[in-house]
C-alpha atoms as a PDB file:
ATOM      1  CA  UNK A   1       0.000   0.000   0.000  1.00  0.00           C
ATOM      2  CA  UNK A   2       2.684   2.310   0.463  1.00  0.00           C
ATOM      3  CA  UNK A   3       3.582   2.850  -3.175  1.00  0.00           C
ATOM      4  CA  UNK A   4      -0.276   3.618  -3.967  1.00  0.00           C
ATOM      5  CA  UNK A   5       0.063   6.151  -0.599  1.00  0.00           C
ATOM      6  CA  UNK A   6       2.973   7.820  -2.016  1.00  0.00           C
ATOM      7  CA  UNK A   7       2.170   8.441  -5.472  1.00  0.00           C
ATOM      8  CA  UNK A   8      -1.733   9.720  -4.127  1.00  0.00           C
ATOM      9  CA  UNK A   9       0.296  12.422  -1.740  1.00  0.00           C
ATOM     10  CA  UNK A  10       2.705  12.960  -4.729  1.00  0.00           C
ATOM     11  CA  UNK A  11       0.098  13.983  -6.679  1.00  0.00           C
ATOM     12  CA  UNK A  12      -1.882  15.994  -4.106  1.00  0.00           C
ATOM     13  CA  UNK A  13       1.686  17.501  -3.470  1.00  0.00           C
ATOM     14  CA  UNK A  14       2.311  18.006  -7.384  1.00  0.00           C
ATOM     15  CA  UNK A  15       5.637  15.942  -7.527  1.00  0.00           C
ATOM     16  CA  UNK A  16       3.400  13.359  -9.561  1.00  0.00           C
ATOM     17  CA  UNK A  17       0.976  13.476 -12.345  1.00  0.00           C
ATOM     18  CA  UNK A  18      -2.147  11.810 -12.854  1.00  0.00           C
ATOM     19  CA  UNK A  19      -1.899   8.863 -15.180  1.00  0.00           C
ATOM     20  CA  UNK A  20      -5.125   6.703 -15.022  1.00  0.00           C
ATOM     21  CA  UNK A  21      -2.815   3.451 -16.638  1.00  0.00           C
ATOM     22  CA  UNK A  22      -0.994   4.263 -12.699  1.00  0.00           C
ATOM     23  CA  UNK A  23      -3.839   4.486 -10.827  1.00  0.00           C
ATOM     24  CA  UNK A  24      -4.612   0.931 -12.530  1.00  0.00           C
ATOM     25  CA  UNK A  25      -1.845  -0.348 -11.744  1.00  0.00           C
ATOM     26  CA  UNK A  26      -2.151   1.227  -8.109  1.00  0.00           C
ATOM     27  CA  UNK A  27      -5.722  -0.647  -7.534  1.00  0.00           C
ATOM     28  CA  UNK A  28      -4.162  -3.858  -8.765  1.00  0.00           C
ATOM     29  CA  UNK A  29      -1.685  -3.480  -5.898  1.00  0.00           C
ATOM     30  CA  UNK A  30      -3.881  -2.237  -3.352  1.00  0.00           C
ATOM     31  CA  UNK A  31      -6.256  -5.891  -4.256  1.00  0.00           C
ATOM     32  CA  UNK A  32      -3.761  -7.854  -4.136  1.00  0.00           C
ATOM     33  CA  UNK A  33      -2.859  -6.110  -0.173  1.00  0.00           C
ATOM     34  CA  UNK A  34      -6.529  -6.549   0.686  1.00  0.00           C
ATOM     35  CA  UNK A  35      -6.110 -10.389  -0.170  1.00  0.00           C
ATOM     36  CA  UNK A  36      -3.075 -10.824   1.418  1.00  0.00           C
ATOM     37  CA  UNK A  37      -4.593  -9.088   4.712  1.00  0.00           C
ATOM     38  CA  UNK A  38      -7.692 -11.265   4.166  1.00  0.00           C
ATOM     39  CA  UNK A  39      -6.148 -14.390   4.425  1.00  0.00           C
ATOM     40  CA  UNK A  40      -3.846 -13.566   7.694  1.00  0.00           C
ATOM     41  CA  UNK A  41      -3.629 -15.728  10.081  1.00  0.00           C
ATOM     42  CA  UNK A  42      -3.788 -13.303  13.246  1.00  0.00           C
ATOM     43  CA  UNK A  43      -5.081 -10.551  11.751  1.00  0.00           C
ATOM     44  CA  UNK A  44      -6.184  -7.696  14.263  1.00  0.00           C
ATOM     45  CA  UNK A  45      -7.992  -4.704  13.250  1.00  0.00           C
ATOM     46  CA  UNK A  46      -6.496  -2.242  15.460  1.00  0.00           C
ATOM     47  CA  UNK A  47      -3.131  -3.418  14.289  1.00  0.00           C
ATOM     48  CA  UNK A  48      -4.326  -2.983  10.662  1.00  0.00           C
ATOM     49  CA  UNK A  49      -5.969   0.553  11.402  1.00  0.00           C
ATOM     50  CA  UNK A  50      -2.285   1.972  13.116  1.00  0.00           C
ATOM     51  CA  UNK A  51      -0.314   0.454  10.234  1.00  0.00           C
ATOM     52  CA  UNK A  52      -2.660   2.473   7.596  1.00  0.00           C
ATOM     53  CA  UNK A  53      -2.119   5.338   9.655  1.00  0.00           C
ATOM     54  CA  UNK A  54       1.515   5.254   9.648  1.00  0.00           C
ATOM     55  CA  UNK A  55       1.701   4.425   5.898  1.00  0.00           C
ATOM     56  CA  UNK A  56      -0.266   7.382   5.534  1.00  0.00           C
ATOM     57  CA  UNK A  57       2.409   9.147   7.492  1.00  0.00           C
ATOM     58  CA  UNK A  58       5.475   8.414   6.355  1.00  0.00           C
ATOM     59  CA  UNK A  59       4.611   8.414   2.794  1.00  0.00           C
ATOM     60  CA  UNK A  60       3.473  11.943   3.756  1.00  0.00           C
ATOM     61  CA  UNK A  61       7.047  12.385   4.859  1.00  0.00           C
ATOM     62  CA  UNK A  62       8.906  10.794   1.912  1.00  0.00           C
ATOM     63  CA  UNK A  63       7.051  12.985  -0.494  1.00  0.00           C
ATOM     64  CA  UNK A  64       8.150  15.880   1.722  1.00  0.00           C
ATOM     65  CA  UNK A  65      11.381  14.827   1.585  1.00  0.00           C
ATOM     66  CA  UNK A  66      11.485  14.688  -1.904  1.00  0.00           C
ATOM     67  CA  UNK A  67       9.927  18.236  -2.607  1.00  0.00           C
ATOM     68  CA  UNK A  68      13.434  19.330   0.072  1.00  0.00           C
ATOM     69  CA  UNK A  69      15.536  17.159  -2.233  1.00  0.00           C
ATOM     70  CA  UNK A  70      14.665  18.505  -5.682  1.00  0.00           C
ATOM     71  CA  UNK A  71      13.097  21.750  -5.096  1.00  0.00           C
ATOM     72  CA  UNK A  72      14.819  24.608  -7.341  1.00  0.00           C
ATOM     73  CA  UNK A  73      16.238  27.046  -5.175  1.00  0.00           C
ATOM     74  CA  UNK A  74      16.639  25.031  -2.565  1.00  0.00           C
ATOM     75  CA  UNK A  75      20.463  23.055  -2.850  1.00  0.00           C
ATOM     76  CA  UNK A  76      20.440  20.364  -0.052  1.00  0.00           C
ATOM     77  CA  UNK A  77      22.244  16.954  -0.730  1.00  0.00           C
ATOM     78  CA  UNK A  78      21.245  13.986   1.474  1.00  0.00           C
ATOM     79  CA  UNK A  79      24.169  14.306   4.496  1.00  0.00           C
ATOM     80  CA  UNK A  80      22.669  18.088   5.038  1.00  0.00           C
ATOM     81  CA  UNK A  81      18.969  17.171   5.004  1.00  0.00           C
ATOM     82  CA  UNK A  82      19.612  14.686   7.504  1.00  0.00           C
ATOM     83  CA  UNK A  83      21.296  16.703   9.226  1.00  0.00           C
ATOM     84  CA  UNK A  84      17.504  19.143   9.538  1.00  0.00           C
ATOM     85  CA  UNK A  85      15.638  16.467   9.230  1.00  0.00           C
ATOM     86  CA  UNK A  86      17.053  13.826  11.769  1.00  0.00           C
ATOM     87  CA  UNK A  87      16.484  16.467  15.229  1.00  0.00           C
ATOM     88  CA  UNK A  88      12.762  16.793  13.855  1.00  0.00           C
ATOM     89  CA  UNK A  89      12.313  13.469  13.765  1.00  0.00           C
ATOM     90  CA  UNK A  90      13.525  12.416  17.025  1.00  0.00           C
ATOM     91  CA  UNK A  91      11.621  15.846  18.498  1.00  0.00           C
ATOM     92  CA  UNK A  92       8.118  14.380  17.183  1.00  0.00           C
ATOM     93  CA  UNK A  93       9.265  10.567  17.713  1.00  0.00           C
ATOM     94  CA  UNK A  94      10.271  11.178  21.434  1.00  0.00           C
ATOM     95  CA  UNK A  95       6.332  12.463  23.074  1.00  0.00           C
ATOM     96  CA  UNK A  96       4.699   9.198  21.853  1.00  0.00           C
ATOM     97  CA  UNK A  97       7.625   7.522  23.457  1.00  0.00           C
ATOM     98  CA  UNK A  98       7.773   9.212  26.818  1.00  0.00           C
ATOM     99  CA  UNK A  99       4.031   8.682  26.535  1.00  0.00           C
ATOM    100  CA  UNK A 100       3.697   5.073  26.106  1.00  0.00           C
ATOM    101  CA  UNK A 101       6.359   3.336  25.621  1.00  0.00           C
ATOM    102  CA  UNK A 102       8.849   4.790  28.432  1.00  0.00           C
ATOM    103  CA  UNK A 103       6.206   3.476  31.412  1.00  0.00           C
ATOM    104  CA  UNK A 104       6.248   0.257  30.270  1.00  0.00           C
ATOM    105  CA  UNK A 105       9.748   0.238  29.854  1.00  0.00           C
ATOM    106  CA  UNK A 106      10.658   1.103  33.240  1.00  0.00           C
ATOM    107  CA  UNK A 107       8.067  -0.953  34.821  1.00  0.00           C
ATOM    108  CA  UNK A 108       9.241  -4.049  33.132  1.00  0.00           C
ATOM    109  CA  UNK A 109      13.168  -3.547  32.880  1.00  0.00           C
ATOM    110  CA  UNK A 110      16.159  -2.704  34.952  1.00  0.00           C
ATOM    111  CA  UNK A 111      17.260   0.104  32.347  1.00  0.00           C
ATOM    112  CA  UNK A 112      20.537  -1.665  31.370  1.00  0.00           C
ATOM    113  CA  UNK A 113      22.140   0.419  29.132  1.00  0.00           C
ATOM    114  CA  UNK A 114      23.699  -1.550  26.276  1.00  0.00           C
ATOM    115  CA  UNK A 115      26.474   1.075  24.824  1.00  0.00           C
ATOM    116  CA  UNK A 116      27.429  -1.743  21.981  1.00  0.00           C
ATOM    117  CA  UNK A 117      23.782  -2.645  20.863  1.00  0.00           C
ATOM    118  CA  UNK A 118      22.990   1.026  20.941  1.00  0.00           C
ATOM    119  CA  UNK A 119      25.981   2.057  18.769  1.00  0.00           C
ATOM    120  CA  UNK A 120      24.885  -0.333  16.011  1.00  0.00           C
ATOM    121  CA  UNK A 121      21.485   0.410  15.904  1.00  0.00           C
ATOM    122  CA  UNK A 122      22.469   4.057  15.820  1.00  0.00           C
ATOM    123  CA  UNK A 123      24.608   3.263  12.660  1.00  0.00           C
ATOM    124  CA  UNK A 124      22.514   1.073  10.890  1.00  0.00           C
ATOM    125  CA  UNK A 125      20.147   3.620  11.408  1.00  0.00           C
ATOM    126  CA  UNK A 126      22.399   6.448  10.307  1.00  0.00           C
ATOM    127  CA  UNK A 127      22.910   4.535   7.170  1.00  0.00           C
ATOM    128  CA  UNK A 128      19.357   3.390   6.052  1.00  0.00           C
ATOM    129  CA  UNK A 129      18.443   6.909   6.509  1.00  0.00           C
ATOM    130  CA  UNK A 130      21.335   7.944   4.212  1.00  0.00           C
ATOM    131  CA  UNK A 131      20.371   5.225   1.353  1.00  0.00           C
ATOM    132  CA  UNK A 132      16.788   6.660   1.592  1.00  0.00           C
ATOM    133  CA  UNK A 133      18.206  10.337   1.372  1.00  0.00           C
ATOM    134  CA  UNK A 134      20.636   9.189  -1.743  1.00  0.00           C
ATOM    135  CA  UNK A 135      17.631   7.132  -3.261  1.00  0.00           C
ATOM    136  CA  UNK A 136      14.966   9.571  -3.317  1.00  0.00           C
ATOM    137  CA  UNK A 137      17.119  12.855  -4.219  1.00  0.00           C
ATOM    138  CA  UNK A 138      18.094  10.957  -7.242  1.00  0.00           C
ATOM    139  CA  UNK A 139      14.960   9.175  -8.251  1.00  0.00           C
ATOM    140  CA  UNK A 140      11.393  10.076  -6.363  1.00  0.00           C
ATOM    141  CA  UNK A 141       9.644   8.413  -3.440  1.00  0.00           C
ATOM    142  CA  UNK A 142       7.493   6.150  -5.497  1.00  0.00           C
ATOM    143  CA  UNK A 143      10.537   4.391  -7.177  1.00  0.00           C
ATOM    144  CA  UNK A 144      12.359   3.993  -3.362  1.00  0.00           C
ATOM    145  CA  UNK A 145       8.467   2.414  -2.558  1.00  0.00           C
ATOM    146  CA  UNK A 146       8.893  -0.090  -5.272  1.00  0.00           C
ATOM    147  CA  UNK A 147      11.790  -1.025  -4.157  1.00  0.00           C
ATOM    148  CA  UNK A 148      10.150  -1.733  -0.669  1.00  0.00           C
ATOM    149  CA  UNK A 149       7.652  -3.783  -2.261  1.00  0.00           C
ATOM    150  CA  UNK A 150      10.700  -6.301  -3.062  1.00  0.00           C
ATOM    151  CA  UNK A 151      12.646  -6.097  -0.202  1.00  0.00           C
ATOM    152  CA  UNK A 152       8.678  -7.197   1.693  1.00  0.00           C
ATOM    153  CA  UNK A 153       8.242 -10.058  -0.694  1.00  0.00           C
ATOM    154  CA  UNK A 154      12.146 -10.970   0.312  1.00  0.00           C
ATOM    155  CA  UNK A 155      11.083 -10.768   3.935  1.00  0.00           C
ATOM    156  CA  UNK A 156       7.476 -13.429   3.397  1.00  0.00           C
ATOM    157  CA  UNK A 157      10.304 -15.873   1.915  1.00  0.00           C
ATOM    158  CA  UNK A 158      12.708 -15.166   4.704  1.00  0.00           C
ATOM    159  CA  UNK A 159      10.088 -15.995   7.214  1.00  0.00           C
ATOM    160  CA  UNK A 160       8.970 -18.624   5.165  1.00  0.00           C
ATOM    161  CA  UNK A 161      11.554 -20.609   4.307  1.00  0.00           C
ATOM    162  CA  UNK A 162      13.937 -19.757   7.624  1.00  0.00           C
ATOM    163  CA  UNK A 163      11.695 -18.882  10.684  1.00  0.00           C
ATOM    164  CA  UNK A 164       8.562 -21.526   9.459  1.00  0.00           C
ATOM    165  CA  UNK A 165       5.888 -18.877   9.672  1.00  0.00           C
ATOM    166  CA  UNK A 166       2.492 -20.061   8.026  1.00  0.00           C
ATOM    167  CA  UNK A 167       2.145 -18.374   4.965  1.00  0.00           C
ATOM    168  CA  UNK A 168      -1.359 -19.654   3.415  1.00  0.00           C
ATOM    169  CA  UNK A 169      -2.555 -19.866  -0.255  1.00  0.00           C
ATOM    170  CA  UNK A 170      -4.720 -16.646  -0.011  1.00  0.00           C
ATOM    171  CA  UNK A 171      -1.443 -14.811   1.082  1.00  0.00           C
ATOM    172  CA  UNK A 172       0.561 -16.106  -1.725  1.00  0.00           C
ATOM    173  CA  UNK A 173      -2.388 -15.095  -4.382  1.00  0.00           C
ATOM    174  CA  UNK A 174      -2.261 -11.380  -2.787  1.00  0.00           C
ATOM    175  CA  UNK A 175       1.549 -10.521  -2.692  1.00  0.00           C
ATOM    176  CA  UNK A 176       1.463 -12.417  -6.005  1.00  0.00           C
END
């Protein structure tokens, strides 16, 4: 769904135009998401309602960040618009932490502080956000989306083939 999410904001935003062969194509994809989600196993409905919310979200945000990538005028590269970009996003990212997930955190752990694991995380972090940066600046949103839709099919055979999770029929005709 996130592909059909960014190129609907991209075109609401004007970094896309309408093509009715995309939106098409767009309503293929979003069917074959509906049957996937139809035949989960544990499929919750809250769970589903905050996911669509957050790919509404952050395909707002890629869009945006391609409109601070390629505006005219405006000449960041991808290191500098992380650099504004990165503070903003922990600013907004931090109240719905402190609000729920900081409680439950300190009523369920000791509060070890694991220098190493942080560290990594903080560069693998560093670095996806980089890639997305490079990605978008030189192509657009939608074609870094795309790319996403891969990388999920990649992750149903990973969990497939290596973890054993069910994957059933209906899912396979869906992602297919």
């Amino acid at each position: 769904l996130m592909p059909v999410a960014v190129y609907c904001i991209g075109i609401v935003l004007n970094k896309q135009t309408f093509r009715s062969q995309t939106i098409v194509n767009m309503l293929g994809i979003s069917v074959g998401v509906a049957i996937a989600a139809y035949g989960e196993v544990t499929f919750n409905s809250w769970g589903t309602t905050l996911q669509l919310g957050a790919v509404v979200f952050e395909a707002t945000r890629l869009v945006l960040i391609q409109i601070l990538l390629t505006s005219k005028g405006i000449t960041l590269n991808p290191i500098t618009s992380l650099y504004y970009v990165a503070p903003c996003c922990f600013a907004f990212l931090s109240i719905p932490w402190i609000i729920v997930e900081y409680p439950l955190l300190r009523a369920t752990s000791s509060l070890k502080f694991d220098y190493a694991t942080f560290g990594t995380n903080s560069t693998c972090a560093f670095a996806l956000n980089l890639a997305v940066f490079l990605l978008i600046g030189k192509t657009s949103a939608l074609t870094m989306n795309i790319a996403g839709v891969v990388k999920d099919w990649l992750l149903i055979a990973f969990s497939w083939s290596v973890i054993r999770d069910r994957v059933t029929t209906i899912n396979l005709l869906g992602y297919g």
